[in-house]
Protein backbone atom coordinates (compact mmCIF):
# COMPACT_ATOMS: atom_id res chain seq x y z
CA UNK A 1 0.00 0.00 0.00
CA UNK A 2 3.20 2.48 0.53
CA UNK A 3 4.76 1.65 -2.18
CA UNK A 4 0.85 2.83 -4.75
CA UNK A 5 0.59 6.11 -2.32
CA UNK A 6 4.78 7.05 -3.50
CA UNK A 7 4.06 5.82 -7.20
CA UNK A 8 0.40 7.49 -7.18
CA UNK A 9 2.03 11.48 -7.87
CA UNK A 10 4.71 10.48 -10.08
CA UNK A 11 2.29 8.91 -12.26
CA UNK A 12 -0.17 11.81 -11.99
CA UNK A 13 2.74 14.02 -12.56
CA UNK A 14 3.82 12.34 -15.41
CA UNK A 15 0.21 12.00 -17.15
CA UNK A 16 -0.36 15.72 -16.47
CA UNK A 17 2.80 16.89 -18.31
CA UNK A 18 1.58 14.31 -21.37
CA UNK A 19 -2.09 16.17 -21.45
CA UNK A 20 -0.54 19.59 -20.75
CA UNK A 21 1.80 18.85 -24.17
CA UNK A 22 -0.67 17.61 -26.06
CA UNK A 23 -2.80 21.12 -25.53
CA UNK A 24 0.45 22.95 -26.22
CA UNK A 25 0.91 21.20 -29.64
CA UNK A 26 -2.75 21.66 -30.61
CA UNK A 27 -2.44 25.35 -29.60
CA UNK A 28 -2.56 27.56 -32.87
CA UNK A 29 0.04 30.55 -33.00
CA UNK A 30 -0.40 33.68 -34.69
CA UNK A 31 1.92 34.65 -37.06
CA UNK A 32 3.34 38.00 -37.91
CA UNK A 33 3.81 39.45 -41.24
CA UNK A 34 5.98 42.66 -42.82
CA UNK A 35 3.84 43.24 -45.47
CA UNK A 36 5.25 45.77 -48.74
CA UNK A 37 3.40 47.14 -51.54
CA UNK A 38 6.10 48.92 -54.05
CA UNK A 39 5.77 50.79 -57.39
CA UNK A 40 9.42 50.36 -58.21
CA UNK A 41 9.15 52.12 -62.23
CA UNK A 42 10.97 49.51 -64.23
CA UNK A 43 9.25 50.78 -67.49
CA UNK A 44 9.87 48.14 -70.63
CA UNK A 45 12.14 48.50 -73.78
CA UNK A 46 12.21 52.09 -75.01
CA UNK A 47 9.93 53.82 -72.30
CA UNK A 48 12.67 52.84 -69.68
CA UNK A 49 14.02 56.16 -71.32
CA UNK A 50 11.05 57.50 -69.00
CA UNK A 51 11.91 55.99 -65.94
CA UNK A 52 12.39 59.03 -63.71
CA UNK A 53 15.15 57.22 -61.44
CA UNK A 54 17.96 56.08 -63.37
CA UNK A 55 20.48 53.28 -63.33
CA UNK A 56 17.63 50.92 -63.02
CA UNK A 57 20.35 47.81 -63.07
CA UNK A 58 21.34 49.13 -60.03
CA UNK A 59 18.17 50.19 -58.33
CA UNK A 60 16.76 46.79 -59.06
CA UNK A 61 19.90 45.14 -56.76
CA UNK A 62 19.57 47.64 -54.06
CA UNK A 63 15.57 47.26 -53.89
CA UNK A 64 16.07 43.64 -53.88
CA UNK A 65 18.48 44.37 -50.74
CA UNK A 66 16.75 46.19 -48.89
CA UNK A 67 13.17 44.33 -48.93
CA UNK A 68 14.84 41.34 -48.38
CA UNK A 69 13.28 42.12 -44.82
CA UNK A 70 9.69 41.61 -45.17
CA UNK A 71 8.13 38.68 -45.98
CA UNK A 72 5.05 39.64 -48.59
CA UNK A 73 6.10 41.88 -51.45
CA UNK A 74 3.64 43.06 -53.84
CA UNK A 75 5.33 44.86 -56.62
CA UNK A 76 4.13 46.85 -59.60
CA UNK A 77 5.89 47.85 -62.37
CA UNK A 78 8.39 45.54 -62.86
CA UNK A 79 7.60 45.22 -66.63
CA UNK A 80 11.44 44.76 -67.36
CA UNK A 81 12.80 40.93 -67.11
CA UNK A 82 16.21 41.25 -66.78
CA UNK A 83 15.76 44.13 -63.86
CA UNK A 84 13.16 42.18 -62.54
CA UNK A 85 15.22 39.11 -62.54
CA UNK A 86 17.89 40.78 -60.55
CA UNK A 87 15.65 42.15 -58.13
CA UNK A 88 14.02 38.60 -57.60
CA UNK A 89 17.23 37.08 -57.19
CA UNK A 90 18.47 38.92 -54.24
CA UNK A 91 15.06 37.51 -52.59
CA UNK A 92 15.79 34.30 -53.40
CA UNK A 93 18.89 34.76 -52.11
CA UNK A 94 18.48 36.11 -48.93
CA UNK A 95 14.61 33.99 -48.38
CA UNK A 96 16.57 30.44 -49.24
CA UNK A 97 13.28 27.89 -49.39
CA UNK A 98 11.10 30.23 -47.67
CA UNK A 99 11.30 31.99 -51.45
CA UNK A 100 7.87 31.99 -53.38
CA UNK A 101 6.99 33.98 -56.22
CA UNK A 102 3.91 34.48 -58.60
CA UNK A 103 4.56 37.03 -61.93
CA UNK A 104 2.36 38.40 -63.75
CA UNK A 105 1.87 36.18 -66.78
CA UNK A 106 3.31 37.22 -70.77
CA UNK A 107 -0.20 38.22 -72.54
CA UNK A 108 -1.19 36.54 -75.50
CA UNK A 109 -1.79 39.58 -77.56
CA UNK A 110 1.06 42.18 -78.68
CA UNK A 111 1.32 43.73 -75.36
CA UNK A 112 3.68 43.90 -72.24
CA UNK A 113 3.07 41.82 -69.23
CA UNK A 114 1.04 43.80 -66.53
CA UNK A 115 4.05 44.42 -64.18
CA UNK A 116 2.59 42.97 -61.51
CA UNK A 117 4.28 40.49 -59.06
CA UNK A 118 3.88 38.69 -55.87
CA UNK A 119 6.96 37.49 -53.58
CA UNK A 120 6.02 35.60 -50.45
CA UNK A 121 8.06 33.56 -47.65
CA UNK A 122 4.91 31.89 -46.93
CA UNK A 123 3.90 28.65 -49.29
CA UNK A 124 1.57 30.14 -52.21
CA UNK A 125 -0.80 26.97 -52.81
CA UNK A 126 -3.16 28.83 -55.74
CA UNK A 127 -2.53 31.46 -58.02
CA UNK A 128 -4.51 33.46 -60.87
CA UNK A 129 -4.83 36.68 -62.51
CA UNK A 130 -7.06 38.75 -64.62
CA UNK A 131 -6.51 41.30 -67.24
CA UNK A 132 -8.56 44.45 -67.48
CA UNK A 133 -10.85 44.54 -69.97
CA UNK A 134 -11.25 48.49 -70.08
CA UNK A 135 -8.14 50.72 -70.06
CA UNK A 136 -6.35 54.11 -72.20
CA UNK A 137 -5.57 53.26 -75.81
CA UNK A 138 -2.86 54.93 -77.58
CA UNK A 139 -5.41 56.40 -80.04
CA UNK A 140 -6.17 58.19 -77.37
CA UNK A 141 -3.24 58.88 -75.01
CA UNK A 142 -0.14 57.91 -77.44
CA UNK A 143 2.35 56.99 -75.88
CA UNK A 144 1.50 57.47 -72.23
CA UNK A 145 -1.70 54.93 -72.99
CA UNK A 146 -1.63 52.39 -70.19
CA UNK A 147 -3.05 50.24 -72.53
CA UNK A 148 0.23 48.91 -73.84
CA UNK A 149 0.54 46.76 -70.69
CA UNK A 150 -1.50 44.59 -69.99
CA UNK A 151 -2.07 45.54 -66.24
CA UNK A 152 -4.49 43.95 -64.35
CA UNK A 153 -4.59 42.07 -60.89
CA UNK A 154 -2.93 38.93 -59.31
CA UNK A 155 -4.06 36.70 -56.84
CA UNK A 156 -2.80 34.43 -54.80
CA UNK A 157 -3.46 32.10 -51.61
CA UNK A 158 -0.51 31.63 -49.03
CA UNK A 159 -0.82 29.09 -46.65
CA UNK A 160 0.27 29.71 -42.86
CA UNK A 161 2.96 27.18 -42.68
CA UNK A 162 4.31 24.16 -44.99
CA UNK A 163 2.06 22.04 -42.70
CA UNK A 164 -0.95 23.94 -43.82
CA UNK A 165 0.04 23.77 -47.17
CA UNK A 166 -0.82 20.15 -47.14
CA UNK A 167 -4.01 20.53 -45.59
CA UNK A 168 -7.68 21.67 -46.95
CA UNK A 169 -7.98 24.26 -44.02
CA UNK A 170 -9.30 27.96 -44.61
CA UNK A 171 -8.15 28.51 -41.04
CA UNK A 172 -4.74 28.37 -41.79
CA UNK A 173 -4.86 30.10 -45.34
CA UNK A 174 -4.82 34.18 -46.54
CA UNK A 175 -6.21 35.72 -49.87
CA UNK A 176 -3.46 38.17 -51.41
CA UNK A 177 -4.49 40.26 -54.25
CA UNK A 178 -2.08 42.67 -55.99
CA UNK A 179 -3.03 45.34 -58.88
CA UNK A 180 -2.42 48.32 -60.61
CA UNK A 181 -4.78 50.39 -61.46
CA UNK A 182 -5.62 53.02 -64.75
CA UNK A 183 -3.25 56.22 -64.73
CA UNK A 184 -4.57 57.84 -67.62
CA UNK A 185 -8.06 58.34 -68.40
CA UNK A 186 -10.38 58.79 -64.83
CA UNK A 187 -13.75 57.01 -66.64
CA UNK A 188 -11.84 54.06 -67.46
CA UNK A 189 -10.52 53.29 -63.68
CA UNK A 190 -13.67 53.45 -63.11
CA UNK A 191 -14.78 50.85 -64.52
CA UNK A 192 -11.67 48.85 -63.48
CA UNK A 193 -13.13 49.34 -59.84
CA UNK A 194 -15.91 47.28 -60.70
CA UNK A 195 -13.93 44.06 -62.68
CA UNK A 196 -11.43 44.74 -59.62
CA UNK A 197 -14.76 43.83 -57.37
CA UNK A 198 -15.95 41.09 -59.73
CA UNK A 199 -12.54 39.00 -58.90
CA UNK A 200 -12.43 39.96 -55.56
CA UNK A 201 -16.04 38.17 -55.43
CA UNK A 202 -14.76 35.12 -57.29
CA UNK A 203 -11.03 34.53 -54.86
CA UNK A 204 -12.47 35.86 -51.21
CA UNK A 205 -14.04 33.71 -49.14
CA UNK A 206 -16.09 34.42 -45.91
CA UNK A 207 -14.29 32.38 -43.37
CA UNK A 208 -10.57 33.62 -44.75
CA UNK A 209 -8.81 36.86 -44.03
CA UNK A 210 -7.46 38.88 -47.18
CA UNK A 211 -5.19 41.29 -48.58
CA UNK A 212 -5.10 44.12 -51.23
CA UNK A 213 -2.16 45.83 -52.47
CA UNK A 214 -1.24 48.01 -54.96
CA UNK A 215 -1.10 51.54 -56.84
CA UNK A 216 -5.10 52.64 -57.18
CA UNK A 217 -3.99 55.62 -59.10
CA UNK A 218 -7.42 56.88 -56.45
CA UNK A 219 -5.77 59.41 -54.13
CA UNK A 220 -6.91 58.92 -50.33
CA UNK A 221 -5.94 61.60 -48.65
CA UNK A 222 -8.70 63.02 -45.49
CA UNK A 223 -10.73 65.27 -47.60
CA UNK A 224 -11.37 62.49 -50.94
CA UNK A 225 -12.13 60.04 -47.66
CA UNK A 226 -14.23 62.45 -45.94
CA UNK A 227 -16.07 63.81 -49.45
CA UNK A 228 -19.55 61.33 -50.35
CA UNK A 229 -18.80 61.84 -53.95
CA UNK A 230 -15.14 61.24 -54.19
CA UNK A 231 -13.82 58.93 -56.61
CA UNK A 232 -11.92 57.08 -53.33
CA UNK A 233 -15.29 56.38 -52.00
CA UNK A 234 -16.65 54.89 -55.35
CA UNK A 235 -13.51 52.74 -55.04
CA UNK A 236 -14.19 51.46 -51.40
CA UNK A 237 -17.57 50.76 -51.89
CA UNK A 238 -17.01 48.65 -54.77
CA UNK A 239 -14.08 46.76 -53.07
CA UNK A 240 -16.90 46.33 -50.44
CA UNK A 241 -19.35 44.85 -52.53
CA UNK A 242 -16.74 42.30 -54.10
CA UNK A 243 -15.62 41.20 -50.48
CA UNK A 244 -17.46 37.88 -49.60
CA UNK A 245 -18.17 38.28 -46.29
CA UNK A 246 -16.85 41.32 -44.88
CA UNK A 247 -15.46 44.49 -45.85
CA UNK A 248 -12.28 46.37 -46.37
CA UNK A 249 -10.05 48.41 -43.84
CA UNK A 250 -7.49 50.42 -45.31
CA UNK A 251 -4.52 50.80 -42.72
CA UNK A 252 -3.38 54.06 -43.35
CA UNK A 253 -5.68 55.74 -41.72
CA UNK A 254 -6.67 52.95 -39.63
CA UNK A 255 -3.75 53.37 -37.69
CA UNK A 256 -2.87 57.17 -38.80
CA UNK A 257 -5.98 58.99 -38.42
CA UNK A 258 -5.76 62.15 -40.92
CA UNK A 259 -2.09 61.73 -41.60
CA UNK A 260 -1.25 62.77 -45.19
CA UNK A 261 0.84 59.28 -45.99
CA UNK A 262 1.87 60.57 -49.48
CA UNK A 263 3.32 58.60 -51.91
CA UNK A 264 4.46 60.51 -54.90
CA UNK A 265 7.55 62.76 -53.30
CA UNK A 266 10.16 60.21 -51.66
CA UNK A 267 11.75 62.98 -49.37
CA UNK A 268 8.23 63.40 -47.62
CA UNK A 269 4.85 61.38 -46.63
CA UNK A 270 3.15 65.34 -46.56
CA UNK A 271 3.55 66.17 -50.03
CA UNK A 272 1.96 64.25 -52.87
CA UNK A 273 -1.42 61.99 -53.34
CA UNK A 274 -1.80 58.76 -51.43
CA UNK A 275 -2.07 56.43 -54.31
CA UNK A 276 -0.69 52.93 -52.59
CA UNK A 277 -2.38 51.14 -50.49
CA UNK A 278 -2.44 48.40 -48.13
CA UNK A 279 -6.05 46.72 -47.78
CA UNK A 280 -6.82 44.21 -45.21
CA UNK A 281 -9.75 42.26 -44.68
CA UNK A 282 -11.32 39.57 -41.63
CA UNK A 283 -14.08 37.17 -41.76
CA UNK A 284 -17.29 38.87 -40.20
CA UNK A 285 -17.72 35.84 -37.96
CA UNK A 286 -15.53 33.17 -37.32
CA UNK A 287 -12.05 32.78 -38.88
CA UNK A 288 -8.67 33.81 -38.62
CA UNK A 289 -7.98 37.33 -38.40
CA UNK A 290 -5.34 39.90 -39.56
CA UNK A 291 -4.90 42.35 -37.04
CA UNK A 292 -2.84 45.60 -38.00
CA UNK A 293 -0.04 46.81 -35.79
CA UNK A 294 2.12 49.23 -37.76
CA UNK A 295 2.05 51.15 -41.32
CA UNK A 296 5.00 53.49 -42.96
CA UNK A 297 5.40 55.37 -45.86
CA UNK A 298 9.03 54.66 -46.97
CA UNK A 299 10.51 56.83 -49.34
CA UNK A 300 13.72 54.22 -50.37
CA UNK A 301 15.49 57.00 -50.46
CA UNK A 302 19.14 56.65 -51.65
CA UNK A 303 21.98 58.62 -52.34
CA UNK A 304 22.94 57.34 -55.89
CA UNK A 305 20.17 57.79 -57.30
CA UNK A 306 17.64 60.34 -54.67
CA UNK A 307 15.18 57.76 -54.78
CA UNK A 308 15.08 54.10 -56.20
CA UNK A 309 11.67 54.75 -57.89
CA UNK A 310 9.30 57.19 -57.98
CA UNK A 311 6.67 56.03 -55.74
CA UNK A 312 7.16 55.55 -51.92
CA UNK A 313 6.36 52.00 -50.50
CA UNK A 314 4.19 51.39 -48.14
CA UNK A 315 4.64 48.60 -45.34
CA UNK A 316 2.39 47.19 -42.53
CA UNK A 317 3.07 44.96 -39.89
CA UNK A 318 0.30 42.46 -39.43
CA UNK A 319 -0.39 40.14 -36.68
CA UNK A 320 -1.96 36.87 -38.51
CA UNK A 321 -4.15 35.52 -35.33
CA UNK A 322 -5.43 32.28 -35.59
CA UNK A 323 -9.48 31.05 -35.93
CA UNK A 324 -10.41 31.11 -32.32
């Protein structure tokens, strides 16, 4: 009888530490993200001659460099391969296995690709894109005609972990979406806006948290936010209506209040349109949620060159909880 009554707490220890494991290892973990949206102007074959910061060979190296930081990258412009290619490279470099890309694909029709591409430490497990169906023509706009890219948006679906890549789980998966929108002609954006919504509908789901990034070319500074009629509004409201199951929060002013943020003059955020944004969005009920800790307006500035484009990026930390 001594000898159960000395066993009996050892064993009770022992079981207790097994249980206590076991809820440990089931435990989900949030995971925190360094998120970058980034015009970086790598214009294609003879309109590089319009690429307002120069030496792009070696802006591409040094923007590689210095995002090598962050761990979802949505890029426009990056129409150029072999810049592009360097730029990706220094990722790859620096990300090992934890490397993941998604570029915009070559169109079909006599155009150059939409510039658009995705770089993500976490495991991409879909892709797809979609090219805009309404945009300038050089008839129109010559040479300045957006419509000789064919821009557009990208889309893909990261997965939390390698584990979760492997697993049919919305819990442990995120929407990304990544576009560039009209710079020319106002009544075309427009109606980019709504085929912007119209894949948002399609790739969103109600249970998964999501992402938006890009250059809206839709300037959000407090009075086109605070103004019923502003083309800003038009743009939120349609983002809305494509969202299945929630809405969008843009984490500027989220997090900023009625700070400028400007993004077209890289020595300040107070001068300049806000024309980049970072987009989140959560599942109205249920879900895993992104919550938003941080945002910056980063000018890349550089002393080669001033700048090593001529947009500012924009960068959020983002706390990825898990489905509760």
């Amino acid at each position: 009888q001594a000898h159960r009554v000395q066993q009996l707490p050892v064993c009770c220890l022992i079981a207790w530490v097994v249980c206590f494991s076991a809820v440990r290892g089931d435990e989900p973990e949030s995971t925190r993200l360094r998120v970058m949206t980034y015009n970086a102007q790598f214009l294609p074959s003879l309109a590089a001659a319009f690429n307002e910061r120069k030496e792009p060979a070696y802006r591409a190296e040094q923007i590689g460099r210095r995002v090598a930081d962050f761990d979802l990258i949505g890029f426009n412009e990056v129409f150029e391969r072999n810049h592009r290619r360097t730029l990706l490279a220094q990722l790859q470099s620096a990300w090992g296995e934890n490397y993941h890309v998604y570029e915009h694909p070559e169109p079909e029709e006599n155009r150059v690709n939409g510039g658009l591409t995705i770089v993500s430490r976490l495991p991409i497990v879909a892709t797809d894109f979609v090219t805009f169906e309404n945009y300038s023509k050089p008839e129109d706009y010559g040479f300045r005609a957006d419509g000789f890219a064919a821009k557009g948006v990208l889309y893909v679906q990261l997965a939390r972990n390698s584990d979760a890549a492997e697993e049919d789980a919305s819990a442990d998966r995120l929407d990304v979406f990544v576009t560039h929108l009209e710079a020319r002609a106002d009544d075309m954006r427009e109606l980019q806006y709504a085929e912007l919504a119209g894949f948002l509908k399609q790739h969103t789901a109600a249970d998964r948290p999501a992402i938006l990034l890009g250059d809206m070319n839709t300037d959000g500074r407090p009075p086109a936010r605070s103004a019923a009629d502003s083309a800003y509004r038009r743009m939120l409201a349609h983002y809305d209506a494509g969202r299945a199951g929630g809405t969008w929060t843009d984490v500027w002013p989220a997090l900023r209040g009625d700070a400028l943020g400007g993004t077209q003059r890289q020595e300040t955020t107070e001068r300049g349109k806000r024309i980049d944004y970072v987009f989140i969005s959560n599942p109205t009920a249920g879900g895993s949620r992104l919550k938003p800790l941080q945002v910056e307006v980063d000018g890349m500035l550089d002393d080669r060159v001033v700048a090593l484009s001529d947009h500012s990026a924009v960068w959020a930390e983002l706390e990825w909880l898990p489905a509760e």
